[in-house]
Protein backbone atom coordinates (compact mmCIF):
# COMPACT_ATOMS: atom_id res chain seq x y z
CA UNK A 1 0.00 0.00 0.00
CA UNK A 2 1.31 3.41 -0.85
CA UNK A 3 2.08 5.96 2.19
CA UNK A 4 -0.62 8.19 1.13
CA UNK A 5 -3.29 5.76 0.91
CA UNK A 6 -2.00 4.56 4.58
CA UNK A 7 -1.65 8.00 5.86
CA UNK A 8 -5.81 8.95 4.30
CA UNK A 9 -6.61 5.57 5.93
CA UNK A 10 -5.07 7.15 9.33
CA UNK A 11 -7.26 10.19 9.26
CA UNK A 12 -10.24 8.17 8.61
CA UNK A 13 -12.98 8.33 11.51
CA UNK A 14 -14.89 5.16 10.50
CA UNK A 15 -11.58 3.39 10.81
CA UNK A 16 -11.82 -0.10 12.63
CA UNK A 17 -9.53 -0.07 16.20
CA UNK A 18 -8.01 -3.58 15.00
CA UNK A 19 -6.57 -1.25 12.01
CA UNK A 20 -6.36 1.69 13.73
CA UNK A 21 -3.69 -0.25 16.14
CA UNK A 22 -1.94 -1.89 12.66
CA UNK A 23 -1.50 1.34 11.72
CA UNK A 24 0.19 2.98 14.74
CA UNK A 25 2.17 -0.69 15.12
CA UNK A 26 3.71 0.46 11.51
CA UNK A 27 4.18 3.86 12.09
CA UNK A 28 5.80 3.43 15.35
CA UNK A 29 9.31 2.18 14.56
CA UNK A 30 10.79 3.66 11.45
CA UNK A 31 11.20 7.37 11.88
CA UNK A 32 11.57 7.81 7.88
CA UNK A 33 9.38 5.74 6.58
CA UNK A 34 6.28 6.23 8.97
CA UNK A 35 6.76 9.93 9.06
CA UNK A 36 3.53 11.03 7.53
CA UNK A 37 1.52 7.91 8.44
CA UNK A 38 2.56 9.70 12.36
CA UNK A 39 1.82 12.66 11.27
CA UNK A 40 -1.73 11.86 10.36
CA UNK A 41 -2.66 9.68 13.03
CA UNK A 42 -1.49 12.40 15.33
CA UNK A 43 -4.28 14.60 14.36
CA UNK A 44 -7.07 11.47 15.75
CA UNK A 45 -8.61 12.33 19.14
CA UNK A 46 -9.57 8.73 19.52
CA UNK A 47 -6.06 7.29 20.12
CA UNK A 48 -6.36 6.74 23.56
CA UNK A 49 -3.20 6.40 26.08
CA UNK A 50 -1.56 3.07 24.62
CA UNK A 51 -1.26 4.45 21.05
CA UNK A 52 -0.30 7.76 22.10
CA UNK A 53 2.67 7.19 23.64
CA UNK A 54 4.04 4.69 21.22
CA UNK A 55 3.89 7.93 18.21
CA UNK A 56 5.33 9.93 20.88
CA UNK A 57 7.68 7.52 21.52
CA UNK A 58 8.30 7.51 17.83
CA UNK A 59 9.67 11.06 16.93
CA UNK A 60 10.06 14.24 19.08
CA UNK A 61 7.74 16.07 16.53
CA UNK A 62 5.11 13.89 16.78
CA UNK A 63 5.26 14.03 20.48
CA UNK A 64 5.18 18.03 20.47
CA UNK A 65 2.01 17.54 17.55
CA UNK A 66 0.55 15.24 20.85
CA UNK A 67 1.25 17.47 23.45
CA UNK A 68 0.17 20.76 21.97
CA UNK A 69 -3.16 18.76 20.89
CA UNK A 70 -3.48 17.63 24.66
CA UNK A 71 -3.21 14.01 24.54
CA UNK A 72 0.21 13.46 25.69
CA UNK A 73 0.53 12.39 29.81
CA UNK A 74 3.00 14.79 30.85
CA UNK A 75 4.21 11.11 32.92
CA UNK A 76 5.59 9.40 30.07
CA UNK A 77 7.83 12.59 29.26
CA UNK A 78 11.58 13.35 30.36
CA UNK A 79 11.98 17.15 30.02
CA UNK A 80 15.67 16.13 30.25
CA UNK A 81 15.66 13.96 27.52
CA UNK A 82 13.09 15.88 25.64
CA UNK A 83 13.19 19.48 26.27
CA UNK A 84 11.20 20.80 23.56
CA UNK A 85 8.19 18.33 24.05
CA UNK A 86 8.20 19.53 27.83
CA UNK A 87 8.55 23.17 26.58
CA UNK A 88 4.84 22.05 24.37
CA UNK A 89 3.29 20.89 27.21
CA UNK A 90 4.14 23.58 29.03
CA UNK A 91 2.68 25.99 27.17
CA UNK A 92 -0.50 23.99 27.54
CA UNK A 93 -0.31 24.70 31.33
CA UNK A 94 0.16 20.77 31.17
CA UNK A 95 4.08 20.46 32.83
CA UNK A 96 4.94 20.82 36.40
CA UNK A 97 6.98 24.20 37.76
CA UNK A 98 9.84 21.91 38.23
CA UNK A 99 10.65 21.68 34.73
CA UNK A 100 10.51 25.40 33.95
CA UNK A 101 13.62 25.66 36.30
CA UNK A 102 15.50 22.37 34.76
CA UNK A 103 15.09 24.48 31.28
CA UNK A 104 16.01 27.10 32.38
CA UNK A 105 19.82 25.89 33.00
CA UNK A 106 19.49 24.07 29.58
CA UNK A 107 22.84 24.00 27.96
CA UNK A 108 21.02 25.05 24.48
CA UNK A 109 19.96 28.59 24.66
CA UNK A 110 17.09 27.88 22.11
CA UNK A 111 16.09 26.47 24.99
CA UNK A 112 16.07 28.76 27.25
CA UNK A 113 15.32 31.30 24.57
CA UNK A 114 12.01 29.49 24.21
CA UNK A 115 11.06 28.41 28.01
CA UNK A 116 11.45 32.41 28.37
CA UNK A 117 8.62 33.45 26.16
CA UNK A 118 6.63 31.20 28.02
CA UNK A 119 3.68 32.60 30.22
CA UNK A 120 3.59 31.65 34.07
CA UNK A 121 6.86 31.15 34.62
CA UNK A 122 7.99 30.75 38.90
CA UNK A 123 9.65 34.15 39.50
CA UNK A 124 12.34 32.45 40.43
CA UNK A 125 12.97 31.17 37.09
CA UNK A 126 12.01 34.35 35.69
CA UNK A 127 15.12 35.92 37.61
CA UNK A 128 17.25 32.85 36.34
CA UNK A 129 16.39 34.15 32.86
CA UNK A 130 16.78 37.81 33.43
CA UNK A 131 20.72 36.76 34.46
CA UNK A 132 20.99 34.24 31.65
CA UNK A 133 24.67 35.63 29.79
CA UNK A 134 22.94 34.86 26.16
CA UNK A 135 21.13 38.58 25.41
CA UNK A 136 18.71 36.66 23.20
CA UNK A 137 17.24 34.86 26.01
CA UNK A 138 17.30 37.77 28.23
CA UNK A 139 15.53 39.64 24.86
CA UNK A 140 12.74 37.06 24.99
CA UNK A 141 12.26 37.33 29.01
CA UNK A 142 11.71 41.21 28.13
CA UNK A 143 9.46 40.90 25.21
CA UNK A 144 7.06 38.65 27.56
CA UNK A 145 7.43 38.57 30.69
CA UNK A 146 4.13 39.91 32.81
CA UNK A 147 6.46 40.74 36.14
CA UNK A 148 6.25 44.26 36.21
CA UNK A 149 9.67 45.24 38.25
CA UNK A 150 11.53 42.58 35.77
CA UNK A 151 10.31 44.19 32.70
CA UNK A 152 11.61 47.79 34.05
CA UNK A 153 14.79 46.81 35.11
CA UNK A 154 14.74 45.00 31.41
CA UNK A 155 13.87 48.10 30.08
CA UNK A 156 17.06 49.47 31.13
CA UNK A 157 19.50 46.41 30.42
CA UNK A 158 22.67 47.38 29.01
CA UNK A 159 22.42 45.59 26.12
CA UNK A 160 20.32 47.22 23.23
CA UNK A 161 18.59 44.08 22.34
CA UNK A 162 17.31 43.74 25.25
CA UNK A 163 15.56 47.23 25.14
CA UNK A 164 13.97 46.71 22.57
CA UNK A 165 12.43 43.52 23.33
CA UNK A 166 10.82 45.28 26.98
CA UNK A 167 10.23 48.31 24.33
CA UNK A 168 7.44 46.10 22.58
CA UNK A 169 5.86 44.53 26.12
CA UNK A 170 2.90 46.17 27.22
CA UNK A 171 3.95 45.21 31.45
CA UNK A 172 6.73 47.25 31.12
CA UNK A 173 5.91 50.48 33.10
CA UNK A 174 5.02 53.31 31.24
CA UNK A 175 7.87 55.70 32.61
CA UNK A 176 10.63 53.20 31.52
CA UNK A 177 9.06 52.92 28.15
CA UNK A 178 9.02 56.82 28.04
CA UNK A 179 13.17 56.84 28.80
CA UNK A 180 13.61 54.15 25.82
CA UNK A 181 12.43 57.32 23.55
CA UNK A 182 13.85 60.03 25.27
CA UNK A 183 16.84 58.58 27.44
CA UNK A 184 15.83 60.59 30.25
CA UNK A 185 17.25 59.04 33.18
CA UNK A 186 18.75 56.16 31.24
CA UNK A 187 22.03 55.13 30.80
CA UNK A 188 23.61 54.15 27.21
CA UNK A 189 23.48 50.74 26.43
CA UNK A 190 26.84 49.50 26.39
CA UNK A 191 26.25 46.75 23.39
CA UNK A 192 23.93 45.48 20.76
CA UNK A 193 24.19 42.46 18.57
CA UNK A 194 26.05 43.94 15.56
CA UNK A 195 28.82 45.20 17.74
CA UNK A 196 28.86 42.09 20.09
CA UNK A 197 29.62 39.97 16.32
CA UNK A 198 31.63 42.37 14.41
CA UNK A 199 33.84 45.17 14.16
CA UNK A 200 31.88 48.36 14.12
CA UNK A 201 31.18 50.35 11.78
CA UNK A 202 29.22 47.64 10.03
CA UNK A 203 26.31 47.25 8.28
CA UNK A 204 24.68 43.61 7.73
CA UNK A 205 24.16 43.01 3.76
CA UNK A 206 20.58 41.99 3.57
CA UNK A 207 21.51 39.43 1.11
CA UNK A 208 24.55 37.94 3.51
CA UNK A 209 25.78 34.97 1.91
CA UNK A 210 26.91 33.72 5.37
CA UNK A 211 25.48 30.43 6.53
CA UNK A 212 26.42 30.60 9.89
CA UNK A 213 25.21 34.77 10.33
CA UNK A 214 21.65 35.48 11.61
CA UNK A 215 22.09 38.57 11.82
CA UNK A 216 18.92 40.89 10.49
CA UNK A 217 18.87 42.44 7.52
CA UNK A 218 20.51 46.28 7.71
CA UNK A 219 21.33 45.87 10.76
CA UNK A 220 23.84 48.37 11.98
CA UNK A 221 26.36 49.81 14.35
CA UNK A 222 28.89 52.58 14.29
CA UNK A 223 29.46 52.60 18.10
CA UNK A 224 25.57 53.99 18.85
CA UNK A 225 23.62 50.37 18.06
CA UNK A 226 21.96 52.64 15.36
CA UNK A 227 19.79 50.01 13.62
CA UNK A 228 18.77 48.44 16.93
CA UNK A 229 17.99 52.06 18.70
CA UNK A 230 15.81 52.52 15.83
CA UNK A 231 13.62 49.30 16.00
CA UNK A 232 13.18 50.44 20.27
CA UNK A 233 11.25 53.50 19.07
CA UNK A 234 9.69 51.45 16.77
CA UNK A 235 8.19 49.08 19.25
CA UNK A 236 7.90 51.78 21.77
CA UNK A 237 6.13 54.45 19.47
CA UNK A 238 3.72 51.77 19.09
CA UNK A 239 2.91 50.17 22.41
CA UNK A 240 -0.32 51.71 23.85
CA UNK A 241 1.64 51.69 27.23
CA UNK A 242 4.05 54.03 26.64
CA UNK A 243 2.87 57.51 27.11
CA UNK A 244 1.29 59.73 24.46
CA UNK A 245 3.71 62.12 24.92
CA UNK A 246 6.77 60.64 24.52
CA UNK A 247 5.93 58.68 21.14
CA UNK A 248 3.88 61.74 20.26
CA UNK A 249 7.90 63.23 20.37
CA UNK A 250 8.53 60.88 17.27
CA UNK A 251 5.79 62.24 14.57
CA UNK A 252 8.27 64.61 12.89
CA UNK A 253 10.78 60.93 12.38
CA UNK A 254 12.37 60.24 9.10
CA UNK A 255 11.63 57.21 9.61
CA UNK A 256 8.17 55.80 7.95
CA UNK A 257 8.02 52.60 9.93
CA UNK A 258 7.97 54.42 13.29
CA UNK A 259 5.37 56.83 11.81
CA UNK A 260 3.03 54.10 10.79
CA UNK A 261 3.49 52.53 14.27
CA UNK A 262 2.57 56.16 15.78
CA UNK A 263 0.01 55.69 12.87
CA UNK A 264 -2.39 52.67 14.68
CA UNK A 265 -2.13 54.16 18.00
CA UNK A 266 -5.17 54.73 20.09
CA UNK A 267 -4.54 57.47 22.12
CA UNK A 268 -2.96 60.37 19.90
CA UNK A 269 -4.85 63.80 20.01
CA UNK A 270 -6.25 64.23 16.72
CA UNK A 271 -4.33 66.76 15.88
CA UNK A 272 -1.71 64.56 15.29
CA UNK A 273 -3.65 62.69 13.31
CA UNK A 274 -4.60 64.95 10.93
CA UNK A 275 -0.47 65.62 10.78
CA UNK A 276 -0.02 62.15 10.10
CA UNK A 277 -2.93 62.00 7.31
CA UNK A 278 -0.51 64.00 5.21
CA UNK A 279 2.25 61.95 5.70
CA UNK A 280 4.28 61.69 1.99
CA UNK A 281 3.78 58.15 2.23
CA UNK A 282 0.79 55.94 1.44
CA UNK A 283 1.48 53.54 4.33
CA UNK A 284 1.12 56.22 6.46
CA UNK A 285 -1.81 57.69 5.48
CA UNK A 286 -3.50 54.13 5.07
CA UNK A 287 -2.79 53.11 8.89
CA UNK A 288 -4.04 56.68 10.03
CA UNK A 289 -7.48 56.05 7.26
CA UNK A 290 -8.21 52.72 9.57
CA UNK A 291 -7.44 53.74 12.69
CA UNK A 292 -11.06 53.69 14.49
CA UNK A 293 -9.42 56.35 16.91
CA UNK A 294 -9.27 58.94 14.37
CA UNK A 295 -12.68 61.29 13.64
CA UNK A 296 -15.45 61.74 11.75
CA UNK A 297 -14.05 65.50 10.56
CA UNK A 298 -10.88 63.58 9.65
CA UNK A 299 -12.58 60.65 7.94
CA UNK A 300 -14.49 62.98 5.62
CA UNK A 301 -11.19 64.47 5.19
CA UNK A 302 -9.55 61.72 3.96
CA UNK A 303 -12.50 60.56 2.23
CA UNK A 304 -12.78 63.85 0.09
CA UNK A 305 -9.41 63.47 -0.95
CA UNK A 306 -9.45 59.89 -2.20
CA UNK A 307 -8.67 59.66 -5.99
CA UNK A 308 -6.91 63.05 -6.14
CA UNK A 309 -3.15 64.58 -5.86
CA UNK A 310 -1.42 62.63 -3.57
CA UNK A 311 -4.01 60.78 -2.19
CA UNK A 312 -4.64 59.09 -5.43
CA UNK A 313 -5.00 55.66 -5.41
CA UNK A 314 -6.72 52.82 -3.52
CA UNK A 315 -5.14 51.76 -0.30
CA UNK A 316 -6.69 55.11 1.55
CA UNK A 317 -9.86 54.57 0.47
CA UNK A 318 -9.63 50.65 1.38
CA UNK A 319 -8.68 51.45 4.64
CA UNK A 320 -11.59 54.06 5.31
CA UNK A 321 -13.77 51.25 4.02
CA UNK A 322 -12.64 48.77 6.97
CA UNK A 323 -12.78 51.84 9.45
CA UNK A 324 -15.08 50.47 11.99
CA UNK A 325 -16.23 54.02 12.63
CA UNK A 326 -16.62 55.32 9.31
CA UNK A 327 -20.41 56.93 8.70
CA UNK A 328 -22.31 55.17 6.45
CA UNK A 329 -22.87 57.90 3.83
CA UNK A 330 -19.16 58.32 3.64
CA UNK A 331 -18.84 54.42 2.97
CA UNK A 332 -21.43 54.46 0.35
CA UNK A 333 -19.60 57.62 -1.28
CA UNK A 334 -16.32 55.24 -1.02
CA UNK A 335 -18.43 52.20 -2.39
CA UNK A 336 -19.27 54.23 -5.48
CA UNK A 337 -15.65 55.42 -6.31
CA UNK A 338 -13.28 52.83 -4.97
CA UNK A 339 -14.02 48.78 -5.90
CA UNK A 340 -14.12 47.63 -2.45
CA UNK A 341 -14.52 43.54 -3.66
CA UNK A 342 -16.91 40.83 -1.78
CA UNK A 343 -16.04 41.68 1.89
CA UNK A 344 -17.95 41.99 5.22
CA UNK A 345 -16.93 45.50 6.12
CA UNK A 346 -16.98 46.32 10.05
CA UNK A 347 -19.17 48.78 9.69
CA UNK A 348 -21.59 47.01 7.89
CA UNK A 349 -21.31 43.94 10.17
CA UNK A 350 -22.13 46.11 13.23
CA UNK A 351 -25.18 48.13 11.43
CA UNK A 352 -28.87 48.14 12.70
CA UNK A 353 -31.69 46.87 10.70
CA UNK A 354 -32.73 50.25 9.83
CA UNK A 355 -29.37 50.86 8.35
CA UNK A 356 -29.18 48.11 6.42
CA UNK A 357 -32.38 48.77 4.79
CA UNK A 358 -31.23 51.97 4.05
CA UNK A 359 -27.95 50.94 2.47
CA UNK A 360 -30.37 48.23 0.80
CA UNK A 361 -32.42 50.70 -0.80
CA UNK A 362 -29.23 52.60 -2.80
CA UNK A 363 -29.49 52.98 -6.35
CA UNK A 364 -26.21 52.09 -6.34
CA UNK A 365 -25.59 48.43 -6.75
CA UNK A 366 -22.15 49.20 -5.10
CA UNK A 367 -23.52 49.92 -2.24
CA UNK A 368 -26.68 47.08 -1.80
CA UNK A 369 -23.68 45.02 -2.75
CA UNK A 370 -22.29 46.48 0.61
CA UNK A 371 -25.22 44.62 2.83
CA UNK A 372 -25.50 41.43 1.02
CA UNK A 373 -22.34 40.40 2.33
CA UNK A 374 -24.12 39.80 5.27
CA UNK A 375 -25.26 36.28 6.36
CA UNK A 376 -27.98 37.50 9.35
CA UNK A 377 -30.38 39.58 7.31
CA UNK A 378 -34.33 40.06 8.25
CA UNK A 379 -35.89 37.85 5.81
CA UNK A 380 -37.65 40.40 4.20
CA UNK A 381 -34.23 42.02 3.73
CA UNK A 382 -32.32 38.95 2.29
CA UNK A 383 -35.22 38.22 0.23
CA UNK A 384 -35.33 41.82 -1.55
CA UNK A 385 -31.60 41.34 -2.61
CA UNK A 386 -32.07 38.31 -4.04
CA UNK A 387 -34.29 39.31 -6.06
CA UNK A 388 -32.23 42.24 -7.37
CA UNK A 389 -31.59 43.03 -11.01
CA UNK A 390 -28.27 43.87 -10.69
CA UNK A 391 -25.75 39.99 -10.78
CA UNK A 392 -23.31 41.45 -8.71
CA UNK A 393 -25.27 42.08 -5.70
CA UNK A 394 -27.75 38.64 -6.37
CA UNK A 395 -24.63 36.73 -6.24
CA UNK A 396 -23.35 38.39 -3.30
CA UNK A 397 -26.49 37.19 -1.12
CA UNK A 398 -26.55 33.73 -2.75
CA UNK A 399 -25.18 32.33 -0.03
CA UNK A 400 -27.30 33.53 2.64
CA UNK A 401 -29.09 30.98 4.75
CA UNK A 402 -32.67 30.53 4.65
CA UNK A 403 -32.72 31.02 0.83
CA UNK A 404 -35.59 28.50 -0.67
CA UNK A 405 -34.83 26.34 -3.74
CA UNK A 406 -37.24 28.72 -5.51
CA UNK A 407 -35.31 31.46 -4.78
CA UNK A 408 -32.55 30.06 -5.73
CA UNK A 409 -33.69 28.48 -8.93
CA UNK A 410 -34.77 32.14 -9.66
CA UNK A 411 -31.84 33.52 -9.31
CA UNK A 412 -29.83 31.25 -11.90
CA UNK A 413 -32.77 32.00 -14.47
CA UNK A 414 -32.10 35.58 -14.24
CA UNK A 415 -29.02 35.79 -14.15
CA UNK A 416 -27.16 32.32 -15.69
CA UNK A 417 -23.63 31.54 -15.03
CA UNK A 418 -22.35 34.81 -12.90
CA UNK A 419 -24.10 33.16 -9.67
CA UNK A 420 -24.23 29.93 -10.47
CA UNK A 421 -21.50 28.62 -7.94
CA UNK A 422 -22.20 31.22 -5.21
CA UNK A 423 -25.81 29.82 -5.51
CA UNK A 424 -24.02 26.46 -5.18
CA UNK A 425 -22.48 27.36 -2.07
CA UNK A 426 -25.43 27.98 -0.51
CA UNK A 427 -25.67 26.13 2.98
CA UNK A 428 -29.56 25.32 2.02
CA UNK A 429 -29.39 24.27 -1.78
CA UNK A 430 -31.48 21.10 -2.14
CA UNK A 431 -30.07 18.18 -3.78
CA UNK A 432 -32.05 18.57 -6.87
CA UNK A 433 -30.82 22.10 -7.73
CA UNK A 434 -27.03 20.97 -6.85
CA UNK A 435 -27.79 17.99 -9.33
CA UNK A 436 -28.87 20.58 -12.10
CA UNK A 437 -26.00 22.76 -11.59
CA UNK A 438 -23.32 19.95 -11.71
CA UNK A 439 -25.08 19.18 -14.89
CA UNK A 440 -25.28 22.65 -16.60
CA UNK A 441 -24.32 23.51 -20.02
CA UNK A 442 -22.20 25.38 -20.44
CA UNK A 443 -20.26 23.53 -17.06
CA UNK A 444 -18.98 26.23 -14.64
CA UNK A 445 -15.45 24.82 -12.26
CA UNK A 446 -16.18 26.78 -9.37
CA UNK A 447 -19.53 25.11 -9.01
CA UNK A 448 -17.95 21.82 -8.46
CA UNK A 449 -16.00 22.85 -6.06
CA UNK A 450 -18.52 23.87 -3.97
CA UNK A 451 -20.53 20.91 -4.83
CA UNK A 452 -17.61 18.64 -3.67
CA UNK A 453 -17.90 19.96 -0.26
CA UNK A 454 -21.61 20.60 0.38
CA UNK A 455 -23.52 18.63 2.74
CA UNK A 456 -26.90 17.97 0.55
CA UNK A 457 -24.61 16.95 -2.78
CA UNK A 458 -26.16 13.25 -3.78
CA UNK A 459 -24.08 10.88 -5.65
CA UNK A 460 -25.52 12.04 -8.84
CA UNK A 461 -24.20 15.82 -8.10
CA UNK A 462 -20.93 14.64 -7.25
CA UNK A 463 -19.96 12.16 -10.14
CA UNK A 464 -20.01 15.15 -12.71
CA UNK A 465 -17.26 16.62 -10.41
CA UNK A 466 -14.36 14.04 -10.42
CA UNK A 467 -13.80 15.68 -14.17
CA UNK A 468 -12.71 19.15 -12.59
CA UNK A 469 -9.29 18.47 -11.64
CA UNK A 470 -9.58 20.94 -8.62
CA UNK A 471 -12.31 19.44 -7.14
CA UNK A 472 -11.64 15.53 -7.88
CA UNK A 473 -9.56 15.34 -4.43
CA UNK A 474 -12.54 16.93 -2.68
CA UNK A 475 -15.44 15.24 -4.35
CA UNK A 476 -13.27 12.04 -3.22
CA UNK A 477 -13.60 12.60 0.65
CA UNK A 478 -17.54 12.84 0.27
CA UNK A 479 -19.30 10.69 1.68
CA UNK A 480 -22.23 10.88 -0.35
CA UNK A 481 -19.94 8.73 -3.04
CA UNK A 482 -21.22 5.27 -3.87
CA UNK A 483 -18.32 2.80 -1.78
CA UNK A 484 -17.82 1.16 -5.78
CA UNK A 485 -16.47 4.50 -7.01
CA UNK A 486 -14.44 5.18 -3.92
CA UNK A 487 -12.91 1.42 -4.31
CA UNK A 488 -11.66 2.88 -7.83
CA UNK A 489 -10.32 6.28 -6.31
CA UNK A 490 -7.91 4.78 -4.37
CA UNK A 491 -6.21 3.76 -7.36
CA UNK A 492 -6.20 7.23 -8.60
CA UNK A 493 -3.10 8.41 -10.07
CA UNK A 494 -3.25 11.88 -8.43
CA UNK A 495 -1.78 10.57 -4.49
CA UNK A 496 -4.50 13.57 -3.19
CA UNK A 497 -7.64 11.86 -4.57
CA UNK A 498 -6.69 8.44 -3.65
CA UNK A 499 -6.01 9.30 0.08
CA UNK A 500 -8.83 11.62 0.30
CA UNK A 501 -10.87 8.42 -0.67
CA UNK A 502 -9.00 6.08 1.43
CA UNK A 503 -9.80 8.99 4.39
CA UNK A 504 -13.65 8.73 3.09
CA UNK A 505 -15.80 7.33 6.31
CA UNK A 506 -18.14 5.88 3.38
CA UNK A 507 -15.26 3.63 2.34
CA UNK A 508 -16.63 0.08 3.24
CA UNK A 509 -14.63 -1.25 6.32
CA UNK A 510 -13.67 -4.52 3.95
CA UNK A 511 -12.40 -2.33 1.86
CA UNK A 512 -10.03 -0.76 4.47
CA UNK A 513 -8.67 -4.18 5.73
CA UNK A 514 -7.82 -5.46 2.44
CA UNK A 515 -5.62 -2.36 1.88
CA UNK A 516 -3.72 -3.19 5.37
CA UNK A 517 -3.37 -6.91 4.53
CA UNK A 518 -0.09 -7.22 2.92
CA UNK A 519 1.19 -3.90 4.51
């Protein structure tokens, strides 16, 4: 049998425990061989305690796959042995405190590096970490830890890295992450990773051909840890803890990543705002369009500007579109002039009925199109939209639960093959209409594909799919599929189709045992 009709076979639920326990028997002992047939009888939550400890027992990776999923008895694991499946079940609040500290002496500082962006941690091993004499670690530790008088002494470490990790954690108090901007109060650091590595000045080539360098790109030092003093304000500018007025200090920066982190800030006065909505750079502008801080004066703003001078363009108006806070007659202005595509917009997800009707009742198809993305209209509401003339918006709503087959069958008369497979996709389509629209001529792909997955497709709406080559590995795992064509599928030549039938739970269990009988 071939590995990937073994490894669909592992995945199946309506597989027999006699050849559920053949299969883990097989995969257990070669660590080459068995590696996907592991991998996909990892992902079963019917194993049970036996089988799951002989994969773990298997390969370290299947044994982190176990843990993270929570079937692995922290018991049968030596976090000695095998740190990084204790680290796994640590993070699933699974291991016992006493490991924490044994990592946190591990001679590998990947180790360490990873125990210490773990939450939870003893304070005792936090401090163990905070002293650890690899800066990475101690980086990590600053990033995440929630211990409040760490993270400020972090925040003034001597060693730039280190900064800038605390610079990005929200626990850090917000006084220290004031000093990282201004350096009031703060001593120089005394290294960063560049100058630790190299002699300075240096600048990392992004492109470094060095195998052994890790290094990030541009990074820099010329005795002031210049690359690594710039990603602190970075981090800092945009952490909500650190006061408005000290990353309000940074608007004016050359730099265009720390004024797009200034940019999706919360807190700024909207003055600055407005400074930052005529930032030179799109980027800018974009982050300041979406931020649902900014208001409605500024928003009509922006909105005015869209499509002219330096404004021009899309990604301002795309932005304004997802603005959770945008008015509505603004985002139906936007609709009209900007091609927003087939999205739930936040403001349209959070509008009242009376809205939506409103929107509903545009003459703009743009903008009905805007509230048939939703999936929780009043019937009277879904019903209208179906109905509509315009194919953009009827295919839009096709989807929309509660739909009848009438409706439905309504829809493709008026308007043919633009909605046929979003009417497909519809959770309520009867078998009948999926039959007819597997069978419709001209043939339409996408409407396989949905077909292939739906939950009322009959045999007879699924056969005329295993011709579309994107949905023949789909249309496989259905278990609407007589078990006589499935028998054939496993010999497909496309390895996807033939395990997605072997992983079929309509696959006869004979069937299944004659594959594992010379395996």
């Amino acid at each position: 049998m071939n590995a990937h009709l073994a490894a669909g076979l592992a995945v199946n639920p309506a597989l027999p425990p006699e050849l559920l326990d053949r299969l883990v028997a097989r995969a257990a002992p070669d660590p080459d061989e068995g590696a996907d047939l592991a991998r996909a009888l990892s992902e079963r939550t019917d194993l049970g305690p036996a089988r799951v400890a002989a994969l773990a027992a298997r390969d370290v990776h299947d044994a982190i796959r176990l843990a993270r999923a929570g079937l692995l008895n922290p018991a049968d694991v030596d976090p000695a042995a095998r740190p990084s499946v204790a680290l796994a079940l640590l993070d699933e609040g699974a291991g016992p405190p006493a490991w924490a500290r044994l990592l946190a002496t591990h001679p590998d500082r990947e180790i360490r590096r990873t125990l210490a962006s773990r939450p939870g941690l003893p304070l005792d091993v936090v401090e163990s970490l905070a002293a650890d004499p690899d800066p990475g670690v101690v980086a990590e530790l600053a990033l995440w830890t929630t211990e409040p008088s760490v993270a400020a002494r972090l925040a003034a470490h001597p060693h730039a890295e280190v900064r800038k990790g605390a610079a990005a954690n929200e626990a850090v108090p917000p006084a220290a992450l004031a000093a990282l901007i201004t350096g009031e109060g703060l001593s120089p650091a005394r290294s960063c990773l560049v100058c630790d590595r190299e002699e300075i000045p240096f600048t990392h080539d992004p492109y470094c051909p060095r195998t052994d360098c890790n290094l990030r790109g541009g990074a820099a030092c010329a005795g002031g840890h210049e690359s690594t003093v710039h990603e602190t304000w970075q981090q800092a500018a945009w952490n909500p803890a650190t006061p408005v007025a000290a990353a309000a200090s940074l608007t004016g920066h050359p730099s265009m990543l720390i004024r797009c982190a200034l940019a999706e800030r919360s807190d700024l006065p909207q003055e600055l705002y407005a400074q930052l909505a005529e930032d030179p750079i799109p980027a800018v502008r974009s982050e300041v369009a979406g931020n649902p801080a900014i208001g409605e004066p500024l928003i009509r703003a922006l909105a005015a500007r869209c499509g002219k001078g330096k404004n021009a363009g899309d990604e301002v108006a795309h932005s304004l579109a997802r603005n959770p806070r945008v008015p509505l007659d603004v985002l139906a202005h936007l609709a009209g002039t900007t091609r927003i595509g087939p999205t739930l917009l936040p403001r349209i997800a959070a509008a009242r009925p009376a809205e939506l009707a409103g929107l509903a009742a545009s003459p703009q198809a743009r903008v009905r199109l805007l509230v048939a993305q939703r999936r929780d209209l009043a019937p009277e509401l879904r019903d209208a939209l179906a109905a509509d003339t315009d194919a953009s918006v009827a295919k839009a709503v096709a989807p929309h639960p509660g739909l009848s087959g009438e409706q439905l069958r309504a829809m493709v008369a008026r308007h043919g093959v633009r909605v046929l497979a979003r009417v497909a996709a519809n959770p309520d389509a009867p078998p009948a209409l999926l039959e007819d629209l597997a069978r419709h001529d001209p043939p339409v792909r996408r409407v396989f594909r949905e077909i292939a997955g739906h939950p009322n497709a009959t045999a007879a709406a699924l056969l005329p799919c295993l011709a579309d080559e994107k949905a023949r590995s789909r249309t496989a795992g259905h278990p609407a599929l007589p078990p006589a064509v499935l028998a054939g599928l496993l010999a497909d030549a496309d390895p996807a189709v033939a395990r997605a039938a072997a992983a079929n739970p309509s696959l006869p269990p004979a069937v299944m045992a004659e594959l594992l009988t010379d395996w």
